[in-house]
N, C-alpha and C. Protein backbone atom coordinates (compact mmCIF):
# COMPACT_ATOMS: atom_id res chain seq x y z
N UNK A 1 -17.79 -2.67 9.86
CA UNK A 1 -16.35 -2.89 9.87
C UNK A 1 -15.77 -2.51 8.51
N UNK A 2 -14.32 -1.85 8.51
CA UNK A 2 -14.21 -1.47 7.17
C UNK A 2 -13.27 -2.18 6.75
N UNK A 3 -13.47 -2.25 5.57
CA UNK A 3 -12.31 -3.57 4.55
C UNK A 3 -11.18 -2.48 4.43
N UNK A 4 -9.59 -3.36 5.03
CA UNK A 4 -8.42 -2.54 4.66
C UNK A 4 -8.04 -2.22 3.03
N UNK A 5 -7.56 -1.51 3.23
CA UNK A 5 -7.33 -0.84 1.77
C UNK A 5 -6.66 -2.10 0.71
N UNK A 6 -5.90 -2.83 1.20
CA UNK A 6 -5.18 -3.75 0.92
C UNK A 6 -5.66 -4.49 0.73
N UNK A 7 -6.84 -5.28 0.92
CA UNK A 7 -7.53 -6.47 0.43
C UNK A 7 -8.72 -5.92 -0.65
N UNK A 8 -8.62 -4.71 -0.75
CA UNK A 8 -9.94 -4.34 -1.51
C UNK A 8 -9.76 -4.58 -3.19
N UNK A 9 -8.66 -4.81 -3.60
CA UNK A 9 -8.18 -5.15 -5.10
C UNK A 9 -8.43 -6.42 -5.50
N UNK A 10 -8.51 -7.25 -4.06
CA UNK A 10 -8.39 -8.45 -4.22
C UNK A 10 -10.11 -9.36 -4.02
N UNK A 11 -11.25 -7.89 -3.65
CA UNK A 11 -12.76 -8.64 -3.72
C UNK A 11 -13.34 -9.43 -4.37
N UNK A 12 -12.41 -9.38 -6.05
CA UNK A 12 -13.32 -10.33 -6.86
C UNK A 12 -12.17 -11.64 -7.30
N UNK A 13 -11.13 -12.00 -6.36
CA UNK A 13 -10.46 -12.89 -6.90
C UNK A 13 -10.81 -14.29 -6.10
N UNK A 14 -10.92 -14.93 -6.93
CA UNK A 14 -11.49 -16.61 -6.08
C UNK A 14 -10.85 -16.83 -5.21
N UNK A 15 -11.43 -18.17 -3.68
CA UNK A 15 -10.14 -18.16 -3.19
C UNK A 15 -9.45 -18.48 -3.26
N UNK A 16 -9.33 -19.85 -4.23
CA UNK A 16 -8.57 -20.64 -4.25
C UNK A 16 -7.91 -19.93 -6.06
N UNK A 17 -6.41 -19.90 -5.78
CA UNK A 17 -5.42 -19.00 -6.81
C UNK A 17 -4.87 -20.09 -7.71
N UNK A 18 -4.82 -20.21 -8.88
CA UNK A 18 -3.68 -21.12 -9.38
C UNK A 18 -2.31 -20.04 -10.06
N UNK A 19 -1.38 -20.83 -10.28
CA UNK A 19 0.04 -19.94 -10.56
C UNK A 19 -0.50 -18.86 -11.53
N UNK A 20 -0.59 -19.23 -12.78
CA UNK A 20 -0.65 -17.91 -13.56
C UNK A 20 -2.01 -16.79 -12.97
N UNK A 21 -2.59 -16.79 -11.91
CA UNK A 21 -3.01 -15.93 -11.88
C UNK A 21 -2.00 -15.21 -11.01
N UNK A 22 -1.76 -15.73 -9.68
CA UNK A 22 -0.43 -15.26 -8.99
C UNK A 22 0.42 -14.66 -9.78
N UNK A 23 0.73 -15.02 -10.22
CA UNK A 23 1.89 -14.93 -11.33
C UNK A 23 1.54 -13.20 -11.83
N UNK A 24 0.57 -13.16 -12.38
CA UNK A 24 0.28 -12.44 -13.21
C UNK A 24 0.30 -10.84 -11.88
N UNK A 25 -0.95 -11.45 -10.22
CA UNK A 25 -0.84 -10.75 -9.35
C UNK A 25 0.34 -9.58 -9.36
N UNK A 26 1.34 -10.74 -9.05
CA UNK A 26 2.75 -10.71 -8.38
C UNK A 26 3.59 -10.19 -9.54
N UNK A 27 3.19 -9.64 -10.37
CA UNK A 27 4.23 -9.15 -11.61
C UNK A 27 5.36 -9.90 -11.68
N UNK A 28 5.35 -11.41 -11.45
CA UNK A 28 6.37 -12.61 -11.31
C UNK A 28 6.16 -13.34 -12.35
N UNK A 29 7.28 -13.68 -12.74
CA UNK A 29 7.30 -15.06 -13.59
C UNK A 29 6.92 -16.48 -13.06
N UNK A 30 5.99 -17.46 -13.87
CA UNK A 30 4.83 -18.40 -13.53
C UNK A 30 6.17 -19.66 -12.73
N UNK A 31 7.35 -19.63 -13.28
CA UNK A 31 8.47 -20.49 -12.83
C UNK A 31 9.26 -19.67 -11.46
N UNK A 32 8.90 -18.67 -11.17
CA UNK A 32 9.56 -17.80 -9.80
C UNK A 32 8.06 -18.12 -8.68
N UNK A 33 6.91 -18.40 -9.52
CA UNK A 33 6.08 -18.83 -8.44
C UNK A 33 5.78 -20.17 -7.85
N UNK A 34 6.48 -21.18 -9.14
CA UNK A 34 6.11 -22.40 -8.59
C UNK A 34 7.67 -22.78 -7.72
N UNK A 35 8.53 -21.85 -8.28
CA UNK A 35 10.36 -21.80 -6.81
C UNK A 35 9.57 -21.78 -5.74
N UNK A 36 8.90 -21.01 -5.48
CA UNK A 36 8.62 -20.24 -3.83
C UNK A 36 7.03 -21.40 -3.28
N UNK A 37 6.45 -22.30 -4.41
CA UNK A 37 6.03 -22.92 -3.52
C UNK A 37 6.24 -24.36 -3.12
N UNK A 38 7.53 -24.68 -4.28
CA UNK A 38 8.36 -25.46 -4.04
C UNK A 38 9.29 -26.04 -2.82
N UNK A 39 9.76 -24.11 -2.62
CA UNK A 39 10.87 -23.99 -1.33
C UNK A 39 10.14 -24.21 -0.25
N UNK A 40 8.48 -24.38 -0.21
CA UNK A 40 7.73 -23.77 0.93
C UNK A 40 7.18 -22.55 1.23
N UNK A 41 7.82 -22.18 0.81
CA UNK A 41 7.32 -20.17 0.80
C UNK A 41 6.18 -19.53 1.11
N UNK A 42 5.04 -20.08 0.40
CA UNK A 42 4.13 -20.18 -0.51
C UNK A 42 3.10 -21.41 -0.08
N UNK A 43 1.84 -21.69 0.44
CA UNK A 43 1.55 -22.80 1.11
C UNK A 43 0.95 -23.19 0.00
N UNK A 44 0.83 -24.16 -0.96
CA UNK A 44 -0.34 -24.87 -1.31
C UNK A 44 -0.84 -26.12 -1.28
N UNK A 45 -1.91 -26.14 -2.42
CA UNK A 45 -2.75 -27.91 -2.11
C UNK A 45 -2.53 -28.16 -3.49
N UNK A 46 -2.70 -29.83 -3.85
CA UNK A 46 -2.93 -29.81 -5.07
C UNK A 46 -4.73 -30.54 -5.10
N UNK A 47 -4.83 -29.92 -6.60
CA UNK A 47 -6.19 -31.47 -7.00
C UNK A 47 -5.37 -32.11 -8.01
N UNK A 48 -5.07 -33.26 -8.12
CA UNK A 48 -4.74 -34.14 -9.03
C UNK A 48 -2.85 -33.22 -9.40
N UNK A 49 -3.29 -33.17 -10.28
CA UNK A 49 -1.62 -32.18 -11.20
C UNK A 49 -1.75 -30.78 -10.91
N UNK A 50 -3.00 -30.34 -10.67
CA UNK A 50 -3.46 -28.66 -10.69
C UNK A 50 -2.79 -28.49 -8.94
N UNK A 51 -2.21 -27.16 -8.94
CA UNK A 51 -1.41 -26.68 -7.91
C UNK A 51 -2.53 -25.31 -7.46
N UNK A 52 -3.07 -24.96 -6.56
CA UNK A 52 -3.60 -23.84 -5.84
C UNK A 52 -3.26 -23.03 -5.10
N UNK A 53 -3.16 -22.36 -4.37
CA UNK A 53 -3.15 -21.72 -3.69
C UNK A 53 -4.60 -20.90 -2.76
N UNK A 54 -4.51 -21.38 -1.69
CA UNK A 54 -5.25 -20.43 -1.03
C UNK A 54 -5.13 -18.36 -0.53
N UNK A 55 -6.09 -17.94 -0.94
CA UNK A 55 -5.88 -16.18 -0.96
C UNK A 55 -5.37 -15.91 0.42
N UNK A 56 -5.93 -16.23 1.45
CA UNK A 56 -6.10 -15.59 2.72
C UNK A 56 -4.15 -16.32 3.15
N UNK A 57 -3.75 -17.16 2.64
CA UNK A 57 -2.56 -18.04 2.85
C UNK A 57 -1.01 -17.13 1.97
N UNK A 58 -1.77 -16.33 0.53
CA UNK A 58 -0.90 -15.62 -0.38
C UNK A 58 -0.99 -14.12 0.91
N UNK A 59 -1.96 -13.90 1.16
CA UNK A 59 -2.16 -12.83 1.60
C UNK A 59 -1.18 -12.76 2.95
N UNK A 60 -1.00 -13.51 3.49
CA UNK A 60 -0.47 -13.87 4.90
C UNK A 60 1.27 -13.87 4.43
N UNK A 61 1.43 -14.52 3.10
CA UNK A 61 2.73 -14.43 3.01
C UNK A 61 3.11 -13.12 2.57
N UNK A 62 2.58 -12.35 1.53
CA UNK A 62 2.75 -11.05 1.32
C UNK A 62 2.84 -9.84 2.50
N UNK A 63 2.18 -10.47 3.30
CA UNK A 63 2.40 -9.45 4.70
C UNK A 63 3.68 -9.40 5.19
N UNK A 64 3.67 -11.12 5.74
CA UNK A 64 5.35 -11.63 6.48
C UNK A 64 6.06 -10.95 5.49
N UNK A 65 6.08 -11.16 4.58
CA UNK A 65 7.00 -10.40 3.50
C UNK A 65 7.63 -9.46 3.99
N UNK A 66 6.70 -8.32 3.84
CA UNK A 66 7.12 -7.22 3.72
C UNK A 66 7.52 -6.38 5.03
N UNK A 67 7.59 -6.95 6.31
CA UNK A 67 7.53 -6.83 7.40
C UNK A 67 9.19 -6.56 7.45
C-alpha cells in the first residue's frame, strides 16, 4: 500500500503534537493555535496543564480545511 504524498513529511512526527510544534507545522502563531483549539477547531486532550493534540485528528482538520 502506498503512503499518500501528504502524510509522508509527517513520518517522523509523534502522535501526540503539543502547540509549538503545530505552531511551528502550521507556519502559525503558538496564540492562533491555542484560538482554534479553544473555538473547537482543533480537537485536543490535556495531561495536567500540557495541551496535545492528536496527528491523525490535526490531519483530519487540515483536510476539512481545505475542502
Amino acid at each position: 500500500m502506498r503512503t499518500p504524498e501528504r502524510i509522508t513529511e509527517f513520518v517522523c512526527v509523534p502522535t501526540y503534537l503539543n502547540v509549538p510544534e503545530i505552531a511551528e507545522m502550521l507556519k502559525l502563531s503558538k496564540s492562533a493555535i491555542y484560538k482554534m483549539i479553544k473555538m473547537g477547531e482543533i480537537p485536543s486532550i490535556r495531561f495536567g496543564r500540557a495541551v496535545r493534540v492528536k496527528l491523525d485528528d490535526l490531519l483530519l482538520y487540515l483536510e476539512n480545511k481545505s475542502l
